[in-house]
C-alpha atoms as a PDB file:
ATOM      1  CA  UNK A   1     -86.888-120.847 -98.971  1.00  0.00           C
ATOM      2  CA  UNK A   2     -85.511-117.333 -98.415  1.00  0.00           C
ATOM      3  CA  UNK A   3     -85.851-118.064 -94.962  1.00  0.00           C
ATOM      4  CA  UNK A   4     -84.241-121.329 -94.447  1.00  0.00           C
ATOM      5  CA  UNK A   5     -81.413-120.073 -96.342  1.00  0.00           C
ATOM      6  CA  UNK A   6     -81.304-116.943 -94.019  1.00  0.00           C
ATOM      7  CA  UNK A   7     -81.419-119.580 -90.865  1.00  0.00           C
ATOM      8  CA  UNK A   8     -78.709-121.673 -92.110  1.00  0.00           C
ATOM      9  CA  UNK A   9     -76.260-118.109 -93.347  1.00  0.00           C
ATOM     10  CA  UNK A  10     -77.156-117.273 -89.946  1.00  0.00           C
ATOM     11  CA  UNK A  11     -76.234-120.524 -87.866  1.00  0.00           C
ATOM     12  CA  UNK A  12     -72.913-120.464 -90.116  1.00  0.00           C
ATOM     13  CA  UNK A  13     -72.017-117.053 -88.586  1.00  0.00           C
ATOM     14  CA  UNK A  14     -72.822-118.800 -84.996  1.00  0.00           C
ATOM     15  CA  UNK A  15     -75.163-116.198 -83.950  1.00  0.00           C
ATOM     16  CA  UNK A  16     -77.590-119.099 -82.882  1.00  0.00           C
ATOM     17  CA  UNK A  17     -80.720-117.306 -81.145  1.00  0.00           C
ATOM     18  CA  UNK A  18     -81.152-115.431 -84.645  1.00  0.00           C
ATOM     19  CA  UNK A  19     -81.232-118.455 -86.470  1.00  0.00           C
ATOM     20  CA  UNK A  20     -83.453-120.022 -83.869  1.00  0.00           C
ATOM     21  CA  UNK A  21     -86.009-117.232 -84.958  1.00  0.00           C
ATOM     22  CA  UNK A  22     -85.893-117.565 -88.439  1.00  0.00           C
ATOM     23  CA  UNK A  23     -86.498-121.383 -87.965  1.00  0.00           C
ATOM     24  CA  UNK A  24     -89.125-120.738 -85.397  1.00  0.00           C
ATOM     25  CA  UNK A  25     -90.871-118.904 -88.199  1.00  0.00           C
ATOM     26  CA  UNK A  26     -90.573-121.375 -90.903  1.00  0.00           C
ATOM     27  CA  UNK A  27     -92.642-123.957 -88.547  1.00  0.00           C
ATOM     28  CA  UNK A  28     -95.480-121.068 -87.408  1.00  0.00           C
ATOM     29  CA  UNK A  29     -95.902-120.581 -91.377  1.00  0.00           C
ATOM     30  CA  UNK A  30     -97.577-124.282 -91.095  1.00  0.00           C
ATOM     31  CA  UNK A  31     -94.329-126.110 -92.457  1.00  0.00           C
ATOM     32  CA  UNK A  32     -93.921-129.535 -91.095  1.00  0.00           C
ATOM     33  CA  UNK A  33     -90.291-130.446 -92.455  1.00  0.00           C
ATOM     34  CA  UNK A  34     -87.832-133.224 -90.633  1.00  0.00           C
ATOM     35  CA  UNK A  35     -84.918-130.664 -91.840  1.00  0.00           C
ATOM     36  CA  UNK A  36     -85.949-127.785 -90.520  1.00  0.00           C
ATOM     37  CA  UNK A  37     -86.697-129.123 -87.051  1.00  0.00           C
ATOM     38  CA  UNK A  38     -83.235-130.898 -87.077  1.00  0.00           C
ATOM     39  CA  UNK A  39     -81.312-127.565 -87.838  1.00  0.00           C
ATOM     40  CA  UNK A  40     -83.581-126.025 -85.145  1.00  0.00           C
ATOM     41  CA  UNK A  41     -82.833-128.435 -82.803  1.00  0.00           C
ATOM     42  CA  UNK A  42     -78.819-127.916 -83.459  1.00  0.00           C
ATOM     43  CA  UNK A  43     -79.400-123.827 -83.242  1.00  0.00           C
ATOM     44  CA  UNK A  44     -80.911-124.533 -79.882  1.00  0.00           C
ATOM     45  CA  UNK A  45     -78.620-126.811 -78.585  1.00  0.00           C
ATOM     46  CA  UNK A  46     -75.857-124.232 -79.465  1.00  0.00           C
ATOM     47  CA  UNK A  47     -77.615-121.300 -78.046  1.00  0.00           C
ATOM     48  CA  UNK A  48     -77.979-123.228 -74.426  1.00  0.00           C
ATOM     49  CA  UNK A  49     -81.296-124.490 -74.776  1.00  0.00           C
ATOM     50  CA  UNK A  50     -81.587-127.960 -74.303  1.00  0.00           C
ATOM     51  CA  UNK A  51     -84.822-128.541 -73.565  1.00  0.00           C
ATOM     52  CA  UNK A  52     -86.139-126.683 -76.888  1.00  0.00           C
ATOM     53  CA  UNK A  53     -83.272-128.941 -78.853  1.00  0.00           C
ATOM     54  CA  UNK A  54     -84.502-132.076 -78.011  1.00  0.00           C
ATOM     55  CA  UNK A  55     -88.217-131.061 -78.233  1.00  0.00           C
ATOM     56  CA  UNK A  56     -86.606-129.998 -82.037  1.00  0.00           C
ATOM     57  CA  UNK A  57     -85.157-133.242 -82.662  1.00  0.00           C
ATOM     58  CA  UNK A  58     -87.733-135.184 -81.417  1.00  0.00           C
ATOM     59  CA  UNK A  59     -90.230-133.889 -83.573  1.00  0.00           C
ATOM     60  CA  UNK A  60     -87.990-134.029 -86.889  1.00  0.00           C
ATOM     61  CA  UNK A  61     -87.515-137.921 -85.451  1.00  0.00           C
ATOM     62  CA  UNK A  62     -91.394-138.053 -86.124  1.00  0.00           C
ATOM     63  CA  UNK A  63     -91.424-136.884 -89.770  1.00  0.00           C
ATOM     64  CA  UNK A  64     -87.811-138.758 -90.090  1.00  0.00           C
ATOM     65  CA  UNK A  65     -87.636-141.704 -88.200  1.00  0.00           C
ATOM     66  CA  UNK A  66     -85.213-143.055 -90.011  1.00  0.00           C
ATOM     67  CA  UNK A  67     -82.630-140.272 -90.316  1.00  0.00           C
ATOM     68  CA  UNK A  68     -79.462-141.407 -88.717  1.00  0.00           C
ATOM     69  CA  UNK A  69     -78.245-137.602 -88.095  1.00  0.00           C
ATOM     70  CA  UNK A  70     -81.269-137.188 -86.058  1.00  0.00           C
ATOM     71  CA  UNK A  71     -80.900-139.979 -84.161  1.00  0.00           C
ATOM     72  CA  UNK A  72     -76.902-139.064 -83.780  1.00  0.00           C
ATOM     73  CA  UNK A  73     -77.995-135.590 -82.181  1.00  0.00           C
ATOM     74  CA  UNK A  74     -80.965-136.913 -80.155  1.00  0.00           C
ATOM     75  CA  UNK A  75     -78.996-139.615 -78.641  1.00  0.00           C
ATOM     76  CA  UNK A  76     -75.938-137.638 -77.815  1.00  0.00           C
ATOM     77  CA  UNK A  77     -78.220-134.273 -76.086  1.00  0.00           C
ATOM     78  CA  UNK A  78     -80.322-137.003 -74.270  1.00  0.00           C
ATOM     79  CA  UNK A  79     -76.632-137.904 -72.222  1.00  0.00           C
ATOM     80  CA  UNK A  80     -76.914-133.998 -71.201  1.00  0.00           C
ATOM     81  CA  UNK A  81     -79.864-134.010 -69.314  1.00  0.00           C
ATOM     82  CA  UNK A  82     -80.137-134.568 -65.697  1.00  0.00           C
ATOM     83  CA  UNK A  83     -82.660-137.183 -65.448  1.00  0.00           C
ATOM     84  CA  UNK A  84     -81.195-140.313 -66.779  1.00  0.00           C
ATOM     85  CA  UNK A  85     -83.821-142.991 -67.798  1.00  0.00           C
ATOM     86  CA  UNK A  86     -83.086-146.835 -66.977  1.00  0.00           C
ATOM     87  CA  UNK A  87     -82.719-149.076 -70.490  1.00  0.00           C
ATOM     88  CA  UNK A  88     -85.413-151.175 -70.447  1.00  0.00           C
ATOM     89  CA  UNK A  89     -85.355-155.054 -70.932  1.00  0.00           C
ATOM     90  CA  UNK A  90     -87.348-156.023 -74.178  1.00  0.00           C
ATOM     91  CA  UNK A  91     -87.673-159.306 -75.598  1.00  0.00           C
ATOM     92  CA  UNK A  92     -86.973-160.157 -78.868  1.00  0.00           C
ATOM     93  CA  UNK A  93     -90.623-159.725 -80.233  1.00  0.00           C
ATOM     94  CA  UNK A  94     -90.966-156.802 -78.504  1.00  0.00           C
ATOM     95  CA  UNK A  95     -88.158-155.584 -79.515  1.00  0.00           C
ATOM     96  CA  UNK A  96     -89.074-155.849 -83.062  1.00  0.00           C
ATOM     97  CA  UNK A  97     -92.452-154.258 -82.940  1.00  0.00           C
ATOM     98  CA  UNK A  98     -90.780-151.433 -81.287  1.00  0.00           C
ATOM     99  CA  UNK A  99     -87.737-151.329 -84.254  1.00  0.00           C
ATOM    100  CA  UNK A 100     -90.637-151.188 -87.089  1.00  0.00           C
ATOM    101  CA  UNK A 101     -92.688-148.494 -84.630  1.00  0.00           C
ATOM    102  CA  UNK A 102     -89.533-146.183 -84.911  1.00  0.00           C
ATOM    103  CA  UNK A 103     -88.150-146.934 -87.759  1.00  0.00           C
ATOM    104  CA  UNK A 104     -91.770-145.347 -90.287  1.00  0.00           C
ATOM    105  CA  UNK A 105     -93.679-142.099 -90.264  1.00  0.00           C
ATOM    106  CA  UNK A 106     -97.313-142.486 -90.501  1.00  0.00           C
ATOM    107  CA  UNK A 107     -97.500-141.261 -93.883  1.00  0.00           C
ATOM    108  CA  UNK A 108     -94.777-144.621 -94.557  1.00  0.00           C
ATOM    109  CA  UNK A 109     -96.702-147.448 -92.555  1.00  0.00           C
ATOM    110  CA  UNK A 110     -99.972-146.029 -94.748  1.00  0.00           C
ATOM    111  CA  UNK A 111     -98.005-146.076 -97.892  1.00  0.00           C
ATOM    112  CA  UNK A 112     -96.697-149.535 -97.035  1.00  0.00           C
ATOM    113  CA  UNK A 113     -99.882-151.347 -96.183  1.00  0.00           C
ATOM    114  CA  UNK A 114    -101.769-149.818 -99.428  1.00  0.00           C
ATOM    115  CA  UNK A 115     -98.873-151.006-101.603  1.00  0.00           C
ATOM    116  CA  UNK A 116     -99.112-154.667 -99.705  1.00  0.00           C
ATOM    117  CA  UNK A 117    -103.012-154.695 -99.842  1.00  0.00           C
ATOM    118  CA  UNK A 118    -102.754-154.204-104.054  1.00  0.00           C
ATOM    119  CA  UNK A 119    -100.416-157.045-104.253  1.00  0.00           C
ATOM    120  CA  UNK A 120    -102.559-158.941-102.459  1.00  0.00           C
ATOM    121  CA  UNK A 121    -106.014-158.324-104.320  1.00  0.00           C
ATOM    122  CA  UNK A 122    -103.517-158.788-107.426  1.00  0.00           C
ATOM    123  CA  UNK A 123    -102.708-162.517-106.189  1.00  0.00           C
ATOM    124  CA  UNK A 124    -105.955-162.723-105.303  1.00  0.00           C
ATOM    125  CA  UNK A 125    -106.918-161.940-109.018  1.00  0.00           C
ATOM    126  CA  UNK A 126    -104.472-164.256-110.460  1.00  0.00           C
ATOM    127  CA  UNK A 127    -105.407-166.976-108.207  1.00  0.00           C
ATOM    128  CA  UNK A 128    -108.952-166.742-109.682  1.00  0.00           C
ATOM    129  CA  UNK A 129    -108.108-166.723-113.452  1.00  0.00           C
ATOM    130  CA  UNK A 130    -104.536-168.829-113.337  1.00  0.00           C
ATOM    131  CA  UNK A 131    -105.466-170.792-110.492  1.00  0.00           C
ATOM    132  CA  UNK A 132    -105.218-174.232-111.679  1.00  0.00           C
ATOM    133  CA  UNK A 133    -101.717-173.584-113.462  1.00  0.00           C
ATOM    134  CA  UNK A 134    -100.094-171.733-111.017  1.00  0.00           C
ATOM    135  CA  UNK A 135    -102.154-172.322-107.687  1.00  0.00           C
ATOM    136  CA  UNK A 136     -99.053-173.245-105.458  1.00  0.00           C
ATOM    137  CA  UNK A 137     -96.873-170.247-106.435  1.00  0.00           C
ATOM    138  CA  UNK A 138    -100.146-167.905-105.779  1.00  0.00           C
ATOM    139  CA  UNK A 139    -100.532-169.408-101.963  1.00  0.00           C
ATOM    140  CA  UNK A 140     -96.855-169.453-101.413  1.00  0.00           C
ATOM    141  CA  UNK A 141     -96.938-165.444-102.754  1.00  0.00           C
ATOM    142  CA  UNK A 142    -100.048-164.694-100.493  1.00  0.00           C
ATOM    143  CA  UNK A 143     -99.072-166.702 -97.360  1.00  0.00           C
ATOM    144  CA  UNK A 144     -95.585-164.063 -97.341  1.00  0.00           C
ATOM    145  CA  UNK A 145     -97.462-160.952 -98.397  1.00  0.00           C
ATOM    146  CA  UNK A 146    -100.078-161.833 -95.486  1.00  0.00           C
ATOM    147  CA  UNK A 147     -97.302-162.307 -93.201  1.00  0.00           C
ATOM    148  CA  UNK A 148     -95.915-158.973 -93.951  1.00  0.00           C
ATOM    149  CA  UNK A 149     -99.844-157.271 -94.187  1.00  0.00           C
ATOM    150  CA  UNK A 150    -100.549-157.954 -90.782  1.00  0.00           C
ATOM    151  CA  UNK A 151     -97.993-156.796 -88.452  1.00  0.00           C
ATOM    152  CA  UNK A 152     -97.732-153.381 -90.925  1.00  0.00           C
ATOM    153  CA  UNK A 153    -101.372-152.840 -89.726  1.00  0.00           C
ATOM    154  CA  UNK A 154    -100.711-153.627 -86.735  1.00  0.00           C
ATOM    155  CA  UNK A 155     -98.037-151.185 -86.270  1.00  0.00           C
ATOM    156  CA  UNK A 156    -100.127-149.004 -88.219  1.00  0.00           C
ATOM    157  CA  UNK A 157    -103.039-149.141 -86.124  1.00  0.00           C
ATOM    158  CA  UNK A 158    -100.876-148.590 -83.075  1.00  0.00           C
ATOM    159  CA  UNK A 159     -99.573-145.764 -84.416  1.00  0.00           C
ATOM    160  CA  UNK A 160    -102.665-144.250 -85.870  1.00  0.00           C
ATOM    161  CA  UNK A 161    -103.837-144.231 -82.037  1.00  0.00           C
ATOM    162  CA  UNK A 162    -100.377-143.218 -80.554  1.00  0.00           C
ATOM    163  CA  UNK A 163    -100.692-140.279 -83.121  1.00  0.00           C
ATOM    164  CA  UNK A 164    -104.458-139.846 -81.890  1.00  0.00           C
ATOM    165  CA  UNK A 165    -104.887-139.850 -77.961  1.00  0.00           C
ATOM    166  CA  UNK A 166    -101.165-140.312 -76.897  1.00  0.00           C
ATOM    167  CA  UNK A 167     -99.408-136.705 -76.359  1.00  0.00           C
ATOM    168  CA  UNK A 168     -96.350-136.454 -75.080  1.00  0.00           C
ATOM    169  CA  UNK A 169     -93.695-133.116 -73.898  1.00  0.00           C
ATOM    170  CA  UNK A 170     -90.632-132.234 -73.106  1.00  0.00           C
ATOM    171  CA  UNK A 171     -89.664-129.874 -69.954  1.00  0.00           C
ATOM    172  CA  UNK A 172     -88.382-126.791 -71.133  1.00  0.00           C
ATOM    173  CA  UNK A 173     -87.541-125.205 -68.103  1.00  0.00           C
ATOM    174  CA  UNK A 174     -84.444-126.138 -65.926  1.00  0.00           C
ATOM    175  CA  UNK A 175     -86.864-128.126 -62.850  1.00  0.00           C
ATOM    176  CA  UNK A 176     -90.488-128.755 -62.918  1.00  0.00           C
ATOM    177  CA  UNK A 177     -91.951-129.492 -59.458  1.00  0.00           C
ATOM    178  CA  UNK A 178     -94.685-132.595 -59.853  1.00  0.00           C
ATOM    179  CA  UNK A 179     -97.469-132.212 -57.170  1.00  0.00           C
ATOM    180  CA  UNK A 180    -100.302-134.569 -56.113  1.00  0.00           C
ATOM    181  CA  UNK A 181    -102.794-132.437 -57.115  1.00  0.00           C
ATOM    182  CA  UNK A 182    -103.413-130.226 -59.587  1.00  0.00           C
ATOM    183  CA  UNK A 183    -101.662-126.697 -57.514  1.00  0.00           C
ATOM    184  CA  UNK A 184     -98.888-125.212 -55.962  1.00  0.00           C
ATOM    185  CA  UNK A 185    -100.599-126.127 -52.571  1.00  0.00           C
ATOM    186  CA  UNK A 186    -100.700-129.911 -53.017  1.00  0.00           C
ATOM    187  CA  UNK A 187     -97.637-132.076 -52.138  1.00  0.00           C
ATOM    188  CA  UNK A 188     -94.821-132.269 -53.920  1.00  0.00           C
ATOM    189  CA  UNK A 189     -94.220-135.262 -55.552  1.00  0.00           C
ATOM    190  CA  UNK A 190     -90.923-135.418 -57.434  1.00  0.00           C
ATOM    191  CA  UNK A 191     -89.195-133.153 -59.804  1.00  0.00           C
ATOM    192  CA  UNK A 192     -88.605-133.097 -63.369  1.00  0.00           C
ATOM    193  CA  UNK A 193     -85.695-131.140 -65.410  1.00  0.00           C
ATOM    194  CA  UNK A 194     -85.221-129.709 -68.773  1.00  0.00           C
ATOM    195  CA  UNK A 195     -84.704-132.269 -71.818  1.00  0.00           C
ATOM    196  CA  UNK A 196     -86.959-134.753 -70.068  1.00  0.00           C
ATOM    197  CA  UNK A 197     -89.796-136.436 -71.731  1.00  0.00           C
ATOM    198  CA  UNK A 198     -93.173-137.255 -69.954  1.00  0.00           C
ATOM    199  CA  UNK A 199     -96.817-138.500 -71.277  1.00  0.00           C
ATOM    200  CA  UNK A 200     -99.846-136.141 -71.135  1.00  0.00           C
ATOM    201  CA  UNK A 201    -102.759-138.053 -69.116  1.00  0.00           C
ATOM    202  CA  UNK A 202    -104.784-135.177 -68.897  1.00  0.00           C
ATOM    203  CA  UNK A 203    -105.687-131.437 -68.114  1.00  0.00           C
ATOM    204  CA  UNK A 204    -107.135-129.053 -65.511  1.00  0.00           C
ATOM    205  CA  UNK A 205    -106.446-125.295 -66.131  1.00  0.00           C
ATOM    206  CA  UNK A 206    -102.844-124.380 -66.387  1.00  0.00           C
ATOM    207  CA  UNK A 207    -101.883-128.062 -64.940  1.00  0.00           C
ATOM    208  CA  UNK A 208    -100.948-131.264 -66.778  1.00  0.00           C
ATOM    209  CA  UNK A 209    -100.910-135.172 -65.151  1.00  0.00           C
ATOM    210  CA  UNK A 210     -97.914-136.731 -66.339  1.00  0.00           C
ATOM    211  CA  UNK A 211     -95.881-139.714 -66.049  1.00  0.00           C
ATOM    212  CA  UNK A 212     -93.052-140.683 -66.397  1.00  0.00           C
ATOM    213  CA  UNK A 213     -91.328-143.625 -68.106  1.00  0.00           C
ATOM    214  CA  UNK A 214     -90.826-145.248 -64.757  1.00  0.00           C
ATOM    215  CA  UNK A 215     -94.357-145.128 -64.566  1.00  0.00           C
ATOM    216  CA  UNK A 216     -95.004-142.323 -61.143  1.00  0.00           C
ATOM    217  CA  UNK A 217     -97.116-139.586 -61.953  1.00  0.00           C
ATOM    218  CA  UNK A 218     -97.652-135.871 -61.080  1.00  0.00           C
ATOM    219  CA  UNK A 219     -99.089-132.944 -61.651  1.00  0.00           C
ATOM    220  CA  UNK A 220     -97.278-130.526 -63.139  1.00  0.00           C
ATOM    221  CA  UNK A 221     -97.153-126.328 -64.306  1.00  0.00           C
ATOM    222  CA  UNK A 222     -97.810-126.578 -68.416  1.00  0.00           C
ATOM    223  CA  UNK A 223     -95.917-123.965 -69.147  1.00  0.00           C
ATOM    224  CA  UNK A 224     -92.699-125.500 -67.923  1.00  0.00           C
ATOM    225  CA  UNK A 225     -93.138-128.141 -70.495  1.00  0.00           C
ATOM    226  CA  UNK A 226     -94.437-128.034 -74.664  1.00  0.00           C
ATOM    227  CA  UNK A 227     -96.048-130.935 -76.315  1.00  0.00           C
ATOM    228  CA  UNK A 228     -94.139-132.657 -79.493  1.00  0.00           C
END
């Protein structure tokens, strides 16, 4: 801890790329922490780095989904960046998958559906040995647990894969040039600035396919950009 405490003493005094060190160290010790990432993000936003802030914040969002200070900063550094991405029209189901997506780590959705699968075996269990006195409060108790079982796994099979085979960055540096091809000599595409997120496809040397949420695609330089 004597180096979070450093960090924050450090942030306090506003000498921001210091304390962007000390956190940077925390996290290469192996610490995954939503609190650490957060303050990181703030000491990079304050040192003039907003690419590395919202890289930060969106990686404490992982490990705190629900935190609303995280979601305070991420929202209001997102309004910084240059490349402004379109809301997107959900409906209401949608819309709901996506609010129980955000809204629990991985480590929550597992917690959740192992705490909903016991209380089901347990109704299962009392259905077999109480059955005949209580057999319509046991289906009305395993027809709402069910209910809530299955779109937890859902979510928590989507977001076992998500957390599996879909990677995405954030550009770091102030413009990222996306090219057809994977080189400087192929066409250029479009361009990309700092704070903005894209999805990995794939890999060839030092390039990276990614898209954006739009949906076009390009090659781009990997060291302009660092994976969450």
């Amino acid at each position: 801890m004597s180096f979070y405490n450093r960090a924050g003493r450090t942030y306090e005094a506003e000498q921001y790329e210091e304390a962007v060190a000390l956190y940077e160290a925390i996290t290469k010790m192996g610490i995954r922490d939503g609190r650490v990432y957060y303050n990181l993000g703030n000491a990079y936003f304050k040192a003039g780095r907003l690419g590395k802030a919202i890289l930060s914040y969106e990686r404490a969002r992982r490990l705190l989904p629900r935190d609303e200070d995280i979601e305070a900063n991420l929202g209001f550094v997102r309004l910084l960046k240059v490349d402004k991405e379109p809301p997107e029209e959900r409906n209401v189901v949608v819309r709901f998958v996506l609010n129980l997506y955000d809204a629990f780590s991985l480590n929550g959705l597992t917690k959740a559906a192992s705490g909903l699968y016991i209380l089901i075996m347990f109704s299962v269990i009392g259905w077999i040995l109480y059955g005949r006195r209580f057999r319509s409060v046991c289906v009305a108790v395993l027809i709402v647990l069910g209910a809530v079982f299955v779109p937890v796994c859902g979510v928590l099979a989507f977001k076992i894969h998500a957390e599996a085979f879909v990677k995405e960055a954030i550009v770091i540096s102030d413009e990222v040039d996306a090219r057809s091809g994977p080189g400087a000599e192929h066409t250029k595409i479009f361009a990309v600035h700092e704070g903005t997120k894209v999805r990995l496809e794939r890999r060839d040397g030092d390039w990276a396919l990614v898209r954006l949420s739009s949906g076009i695609g390009g090659w781009v330089r990997g060291k302009g950009m660092e994976e969450i």
